[in-house]
N, C-alpha and C. Protein backbone atom coordinates (compact mmCIF):
# COMPACT_ATOMS: atom_id res chain seq x y z
N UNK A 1 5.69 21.72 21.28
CA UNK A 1 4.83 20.56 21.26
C UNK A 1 3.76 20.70 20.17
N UNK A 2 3.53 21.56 19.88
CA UNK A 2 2.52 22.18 19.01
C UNK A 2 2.45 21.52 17.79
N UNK A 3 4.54 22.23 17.27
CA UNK A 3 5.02 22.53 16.21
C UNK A 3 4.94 20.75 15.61
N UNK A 4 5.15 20.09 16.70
CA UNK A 4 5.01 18.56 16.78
C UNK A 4 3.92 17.68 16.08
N UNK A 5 2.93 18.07 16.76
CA UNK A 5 1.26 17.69 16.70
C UNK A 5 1.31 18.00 15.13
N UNK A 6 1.21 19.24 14.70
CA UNK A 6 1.21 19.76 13.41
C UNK A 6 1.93 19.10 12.77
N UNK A 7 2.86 18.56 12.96
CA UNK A 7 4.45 17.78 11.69
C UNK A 7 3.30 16.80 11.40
N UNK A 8 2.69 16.07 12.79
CA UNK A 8 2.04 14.40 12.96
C UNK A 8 0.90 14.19 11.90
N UNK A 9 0.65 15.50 12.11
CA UNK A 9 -1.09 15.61 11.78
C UNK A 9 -0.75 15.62 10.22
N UNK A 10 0.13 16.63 9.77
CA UNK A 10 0.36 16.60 8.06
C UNK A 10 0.52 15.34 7.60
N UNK A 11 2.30 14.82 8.67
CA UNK A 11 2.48 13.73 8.00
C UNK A 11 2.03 12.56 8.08
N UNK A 12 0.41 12.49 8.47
CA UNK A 12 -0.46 11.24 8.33
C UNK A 12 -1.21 11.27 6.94
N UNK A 13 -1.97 12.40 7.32
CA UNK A 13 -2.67 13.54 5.71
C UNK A 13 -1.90 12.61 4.77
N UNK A 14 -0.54 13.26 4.43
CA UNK A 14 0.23 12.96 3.47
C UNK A 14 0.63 11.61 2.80
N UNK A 15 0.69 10.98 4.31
CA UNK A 15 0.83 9.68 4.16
C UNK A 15 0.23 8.53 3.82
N UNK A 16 -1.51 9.00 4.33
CA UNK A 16 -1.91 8.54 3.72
C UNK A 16 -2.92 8.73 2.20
N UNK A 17 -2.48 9.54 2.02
CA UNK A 17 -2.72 9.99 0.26
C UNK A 17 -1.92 8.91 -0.45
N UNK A 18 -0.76 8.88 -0.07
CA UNK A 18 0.43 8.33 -0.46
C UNK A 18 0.36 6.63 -0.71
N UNK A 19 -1.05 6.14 0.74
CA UNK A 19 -0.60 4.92 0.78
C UNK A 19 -1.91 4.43 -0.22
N UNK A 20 -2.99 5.53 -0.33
CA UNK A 20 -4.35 5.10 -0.92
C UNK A 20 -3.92 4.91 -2.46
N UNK A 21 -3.21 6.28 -2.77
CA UNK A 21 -2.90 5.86 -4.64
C UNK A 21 -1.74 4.59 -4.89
N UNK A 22 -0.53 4.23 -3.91
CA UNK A 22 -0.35 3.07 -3.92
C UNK A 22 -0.79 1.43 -4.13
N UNK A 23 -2.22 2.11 -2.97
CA UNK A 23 -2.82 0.73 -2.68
C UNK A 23 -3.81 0.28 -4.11
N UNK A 24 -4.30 1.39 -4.79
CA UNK A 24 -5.24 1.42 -5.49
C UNK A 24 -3.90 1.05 -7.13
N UNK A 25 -3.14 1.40 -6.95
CA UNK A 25 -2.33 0.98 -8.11
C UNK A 25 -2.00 -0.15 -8.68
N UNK A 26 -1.57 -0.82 -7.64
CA UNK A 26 -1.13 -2.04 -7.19
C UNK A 26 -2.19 -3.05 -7.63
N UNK A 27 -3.60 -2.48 -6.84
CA UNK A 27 -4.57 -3.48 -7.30
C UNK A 27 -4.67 -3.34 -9.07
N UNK A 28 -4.79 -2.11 -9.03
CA UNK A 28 -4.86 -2.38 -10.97
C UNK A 28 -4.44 -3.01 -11.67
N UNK A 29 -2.56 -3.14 -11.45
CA UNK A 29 -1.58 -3.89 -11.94
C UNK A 29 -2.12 -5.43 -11.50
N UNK A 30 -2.60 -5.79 -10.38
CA UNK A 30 -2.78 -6.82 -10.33
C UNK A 30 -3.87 -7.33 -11.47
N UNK A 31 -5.16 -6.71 -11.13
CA UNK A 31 -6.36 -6.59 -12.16
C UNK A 31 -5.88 -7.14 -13.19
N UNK A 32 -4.84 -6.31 -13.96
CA UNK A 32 -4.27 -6.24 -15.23
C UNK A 32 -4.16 -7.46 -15.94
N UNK A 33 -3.20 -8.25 -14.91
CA UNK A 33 -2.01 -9.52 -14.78
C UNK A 33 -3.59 -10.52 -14.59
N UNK A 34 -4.39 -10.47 -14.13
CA UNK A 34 -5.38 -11.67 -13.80
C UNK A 34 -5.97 -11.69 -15.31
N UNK A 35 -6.36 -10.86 -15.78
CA UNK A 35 -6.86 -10.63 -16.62
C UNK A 35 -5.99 -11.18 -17.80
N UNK A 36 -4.97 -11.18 -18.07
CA UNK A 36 -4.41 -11.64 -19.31
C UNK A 36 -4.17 -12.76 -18.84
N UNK A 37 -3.60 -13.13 -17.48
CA UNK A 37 -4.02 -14.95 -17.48
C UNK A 37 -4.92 -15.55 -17.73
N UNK A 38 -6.21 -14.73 -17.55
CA UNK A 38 -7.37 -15.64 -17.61
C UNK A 38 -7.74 -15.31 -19.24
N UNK A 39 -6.99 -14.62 -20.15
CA UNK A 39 -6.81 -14.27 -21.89
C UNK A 39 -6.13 -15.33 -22.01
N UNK A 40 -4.75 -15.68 -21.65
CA UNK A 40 -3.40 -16.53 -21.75
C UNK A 40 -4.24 -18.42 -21.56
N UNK A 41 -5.34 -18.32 -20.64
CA UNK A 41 -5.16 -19.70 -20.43
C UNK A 41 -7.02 -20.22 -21.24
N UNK A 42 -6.83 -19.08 -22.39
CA UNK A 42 -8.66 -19.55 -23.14
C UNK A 42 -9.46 -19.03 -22.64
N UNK A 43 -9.21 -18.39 -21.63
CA UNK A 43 -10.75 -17.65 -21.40
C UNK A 43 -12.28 -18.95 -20.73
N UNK A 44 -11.76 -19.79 -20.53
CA UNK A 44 -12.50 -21.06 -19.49
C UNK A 44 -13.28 -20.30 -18.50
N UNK A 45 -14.43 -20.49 -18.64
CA UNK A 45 -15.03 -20.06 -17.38
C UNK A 45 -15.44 -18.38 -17.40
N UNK A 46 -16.20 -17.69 -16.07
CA UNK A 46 -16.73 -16.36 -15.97
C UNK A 46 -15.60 -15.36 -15.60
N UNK A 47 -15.28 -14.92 -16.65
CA UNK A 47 -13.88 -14.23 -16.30
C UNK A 47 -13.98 -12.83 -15.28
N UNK A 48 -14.91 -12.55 -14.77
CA UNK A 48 -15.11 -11.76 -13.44
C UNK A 48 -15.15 -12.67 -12.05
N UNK A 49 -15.43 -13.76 -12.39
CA UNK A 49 -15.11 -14.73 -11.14
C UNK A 49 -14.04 -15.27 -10.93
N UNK A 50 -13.06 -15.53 -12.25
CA UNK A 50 -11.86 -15.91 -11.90
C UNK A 50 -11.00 -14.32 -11.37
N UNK A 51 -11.32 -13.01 -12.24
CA UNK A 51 -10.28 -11.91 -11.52
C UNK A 51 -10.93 -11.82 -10.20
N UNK A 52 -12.12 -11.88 -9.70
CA UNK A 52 -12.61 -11.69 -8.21
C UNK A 52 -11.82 -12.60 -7.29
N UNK A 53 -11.40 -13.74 -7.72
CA UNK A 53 -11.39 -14.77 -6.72
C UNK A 53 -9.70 -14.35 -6.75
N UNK A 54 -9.05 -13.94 -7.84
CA UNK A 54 -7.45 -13.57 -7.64
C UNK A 54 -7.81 -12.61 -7.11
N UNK A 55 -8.08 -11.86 -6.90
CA UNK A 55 -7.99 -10.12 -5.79
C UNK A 55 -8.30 -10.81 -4.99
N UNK A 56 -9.06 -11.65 -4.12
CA UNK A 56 -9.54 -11.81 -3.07
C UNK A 56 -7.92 -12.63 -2.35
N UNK A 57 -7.33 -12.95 -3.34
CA UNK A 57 -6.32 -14.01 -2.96
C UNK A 57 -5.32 -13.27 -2.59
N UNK A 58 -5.27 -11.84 -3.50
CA UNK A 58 -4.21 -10.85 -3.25
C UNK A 58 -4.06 -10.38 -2.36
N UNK A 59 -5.93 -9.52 -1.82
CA UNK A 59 -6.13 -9.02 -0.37
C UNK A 59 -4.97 -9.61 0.95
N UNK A 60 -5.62 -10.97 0.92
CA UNK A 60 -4.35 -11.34 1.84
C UNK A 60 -2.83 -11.78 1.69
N UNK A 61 -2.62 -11.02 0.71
CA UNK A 61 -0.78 -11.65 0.54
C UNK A 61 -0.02 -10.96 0.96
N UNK A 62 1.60 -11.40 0.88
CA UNK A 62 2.27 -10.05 1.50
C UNK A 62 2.45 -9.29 0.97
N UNK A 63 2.65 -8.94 -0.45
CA UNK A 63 2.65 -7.94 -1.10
C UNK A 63 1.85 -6.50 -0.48
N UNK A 64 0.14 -6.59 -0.32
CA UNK A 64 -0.59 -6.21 0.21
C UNK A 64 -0.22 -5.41 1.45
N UNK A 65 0.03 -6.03 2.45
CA UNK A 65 0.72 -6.13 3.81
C UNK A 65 1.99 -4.90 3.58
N UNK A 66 3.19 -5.27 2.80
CA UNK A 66 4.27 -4.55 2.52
C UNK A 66 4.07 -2.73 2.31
N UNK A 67 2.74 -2.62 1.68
CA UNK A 67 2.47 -1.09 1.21
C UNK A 67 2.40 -0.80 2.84
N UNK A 68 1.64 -1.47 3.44
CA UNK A 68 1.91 -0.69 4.85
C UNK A 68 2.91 0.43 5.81
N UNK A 69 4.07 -0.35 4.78
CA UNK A 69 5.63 0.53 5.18
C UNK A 69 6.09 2.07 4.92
N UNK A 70 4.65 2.43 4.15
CA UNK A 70 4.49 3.87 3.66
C UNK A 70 4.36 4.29 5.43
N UNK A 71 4.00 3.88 5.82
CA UNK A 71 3.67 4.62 7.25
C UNK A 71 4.74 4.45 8.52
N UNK A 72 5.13 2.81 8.12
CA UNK A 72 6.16 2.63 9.19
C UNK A 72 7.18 3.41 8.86
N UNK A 73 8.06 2.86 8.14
CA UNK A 73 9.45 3.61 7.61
C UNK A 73 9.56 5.31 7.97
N UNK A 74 8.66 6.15 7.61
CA UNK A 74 8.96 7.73 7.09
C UNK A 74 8.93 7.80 9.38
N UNK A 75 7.83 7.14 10.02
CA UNK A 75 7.33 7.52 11.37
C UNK A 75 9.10 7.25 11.92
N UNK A 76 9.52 5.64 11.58
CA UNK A 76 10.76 5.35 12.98
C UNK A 76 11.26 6.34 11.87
N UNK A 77 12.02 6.60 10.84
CA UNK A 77 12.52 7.80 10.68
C UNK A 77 12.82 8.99 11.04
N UNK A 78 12.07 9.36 11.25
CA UNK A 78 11.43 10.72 12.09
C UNK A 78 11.82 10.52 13.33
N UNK A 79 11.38 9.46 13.88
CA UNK A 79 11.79 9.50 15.42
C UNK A 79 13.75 9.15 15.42
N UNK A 80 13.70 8.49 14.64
CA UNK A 80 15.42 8.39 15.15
C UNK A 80 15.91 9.82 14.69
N UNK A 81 15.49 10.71 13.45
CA UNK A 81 16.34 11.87 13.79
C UNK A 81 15.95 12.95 14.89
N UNK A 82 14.64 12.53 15.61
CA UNK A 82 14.30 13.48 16.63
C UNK A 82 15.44 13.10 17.74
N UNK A 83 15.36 11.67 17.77
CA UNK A 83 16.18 11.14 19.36
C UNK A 83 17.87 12.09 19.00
N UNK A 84 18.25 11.24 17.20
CA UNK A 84 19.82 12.04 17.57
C UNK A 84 19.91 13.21 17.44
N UNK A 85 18.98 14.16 17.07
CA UNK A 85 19.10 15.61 17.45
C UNK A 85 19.02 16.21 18.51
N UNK A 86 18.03 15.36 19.64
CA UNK A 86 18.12 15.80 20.75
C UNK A 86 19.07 15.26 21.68
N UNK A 87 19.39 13.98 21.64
CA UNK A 87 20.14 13.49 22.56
C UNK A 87 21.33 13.13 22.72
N UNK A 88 22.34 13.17 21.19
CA UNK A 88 23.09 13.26 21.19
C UNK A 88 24.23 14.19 21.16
């Protein structure tokens, strides 16, 4: 049970290292992309208010949402090869 706790405990650690440089990537690339639209379409307006108001738009999209799967996926993983190692 121990040996267990210990797998859990790493593979959260790990996981979420995993999901922070993801999450933080992602936003850059986005950054990036707002930024040459708001180059691409003249430069109209306070161009920290137009990339603020696209991140804010991003925050909630699914894209956003999807990085989450760093955590789901590897966990039922884990558990389905615990179940067919033990129970089958």
């Amino acid at each position: 049970m121990l040996a267990l706790a210990r797998l859990l405990i790493i593979g959260f650690v790990v996981l979420t290292v995993v999901y922070v440089s993801l999450s933080l990537y992602s936003r850059s690339v986005r950054r990036a992309k707002l930024e040459s639209e708001w180059n691409d379409l003249g430069g109209e307006g306070d161009k920290e208010t137009f990339v603020r108001e696209g991140l804010e738009e991003y925050d909630g999209s699914l894209r956003r949402k999807l990085i989450l799967g760093v955590y789901i996926v590897p966990f039922c993983l884990m558990i389905l090869i615990i179940y067919l190692t033990n129970y089958n």
